[in-house]
Protein backbone atom coordinates (compact mmCIF):
# COMPACT_ATOMS: atom_id res chain seq x y z
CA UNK A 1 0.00 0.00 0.00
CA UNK A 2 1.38 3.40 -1.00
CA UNK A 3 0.49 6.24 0.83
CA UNK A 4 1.28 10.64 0.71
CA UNK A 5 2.07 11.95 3.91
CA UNK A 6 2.62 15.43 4.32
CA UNK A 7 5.28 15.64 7.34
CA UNK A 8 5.04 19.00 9.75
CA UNK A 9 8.51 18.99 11.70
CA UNK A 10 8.78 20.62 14.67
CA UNK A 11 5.20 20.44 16.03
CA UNK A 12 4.31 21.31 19.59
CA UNK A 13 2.54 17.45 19.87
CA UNK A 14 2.90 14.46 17.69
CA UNK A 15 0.01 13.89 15.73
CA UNK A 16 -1.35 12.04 12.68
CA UNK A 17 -4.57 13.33 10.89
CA UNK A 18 -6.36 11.18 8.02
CA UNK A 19 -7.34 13.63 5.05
CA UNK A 20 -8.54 11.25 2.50
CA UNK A 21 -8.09 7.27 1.98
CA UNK A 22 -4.11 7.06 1.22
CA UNK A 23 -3.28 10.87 2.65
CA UNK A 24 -1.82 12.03 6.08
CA UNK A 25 -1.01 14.60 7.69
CA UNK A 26 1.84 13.47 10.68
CA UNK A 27 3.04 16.17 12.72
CA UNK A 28 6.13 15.45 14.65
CA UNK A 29 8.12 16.97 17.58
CA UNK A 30 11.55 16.37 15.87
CA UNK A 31 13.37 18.78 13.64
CA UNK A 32 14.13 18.31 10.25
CA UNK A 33 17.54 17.84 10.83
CA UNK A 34 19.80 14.52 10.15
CA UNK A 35 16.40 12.35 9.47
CA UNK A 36 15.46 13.00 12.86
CA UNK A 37 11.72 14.02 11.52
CA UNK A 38 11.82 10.97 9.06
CA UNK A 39 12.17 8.36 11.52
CA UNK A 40 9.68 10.03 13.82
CA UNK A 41 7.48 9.66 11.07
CA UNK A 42 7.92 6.35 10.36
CA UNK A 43 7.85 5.78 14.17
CA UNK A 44 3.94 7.66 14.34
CA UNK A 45 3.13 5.58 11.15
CA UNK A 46 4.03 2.04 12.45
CA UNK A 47 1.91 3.08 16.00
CA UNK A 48 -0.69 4.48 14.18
CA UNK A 49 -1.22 1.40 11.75
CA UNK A 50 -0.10 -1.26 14.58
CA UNK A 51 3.16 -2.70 12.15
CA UNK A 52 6.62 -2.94 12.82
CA UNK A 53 8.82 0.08 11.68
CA UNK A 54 10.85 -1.84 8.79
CA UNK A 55 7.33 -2.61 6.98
CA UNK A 56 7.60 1.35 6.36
CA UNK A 57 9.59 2.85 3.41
CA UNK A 58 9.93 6.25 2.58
CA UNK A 59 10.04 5.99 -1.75
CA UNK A 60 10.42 9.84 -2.51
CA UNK A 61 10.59 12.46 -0.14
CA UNK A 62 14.00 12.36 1.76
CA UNK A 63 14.60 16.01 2.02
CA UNK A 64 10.62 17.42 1.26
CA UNK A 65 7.35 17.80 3.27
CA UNK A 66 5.61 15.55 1.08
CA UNK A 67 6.58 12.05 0.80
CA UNK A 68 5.27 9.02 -0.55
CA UNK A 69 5.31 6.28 1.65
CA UNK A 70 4.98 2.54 0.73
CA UNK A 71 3.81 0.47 3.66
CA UNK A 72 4.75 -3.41 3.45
């Protein structure tokens, strides 16, 4: 399953809001510095759908907001 998640580093609260049927919106508490907000993300993501982290890929989206996420 491939999802877009728009990632919001640097949030007061970590949070993950549902805007359609494959889009999120995760807000995370880390800074988008040295991945530290990408791995929070894929932290939130693997609570959030109950999955181990490694089922979680990040396919584009490195160094942007917007990612596309393939979940195993």
């Amino acid at each position: 399953m491939k999802i877009l998640v728009k990632a919001k580093p640097s949030s007061k609260v970590n949070s993950i809001e549902k805007l359609s049927e494959n889009e999120f919106l995760v807000s995370v508490k880390e800074p988008a510095t040295g991945g530290k907000a990408n791995r929070a993300v894929i932290d939130a993501l693997a609570d959030y759908f109950k999955i181990s982290k490694n089922r979680i890929n990040i396919l584009v989206g490195q160094t942007t907001k917007n990612k596309i996420i393939e979940i195993n």
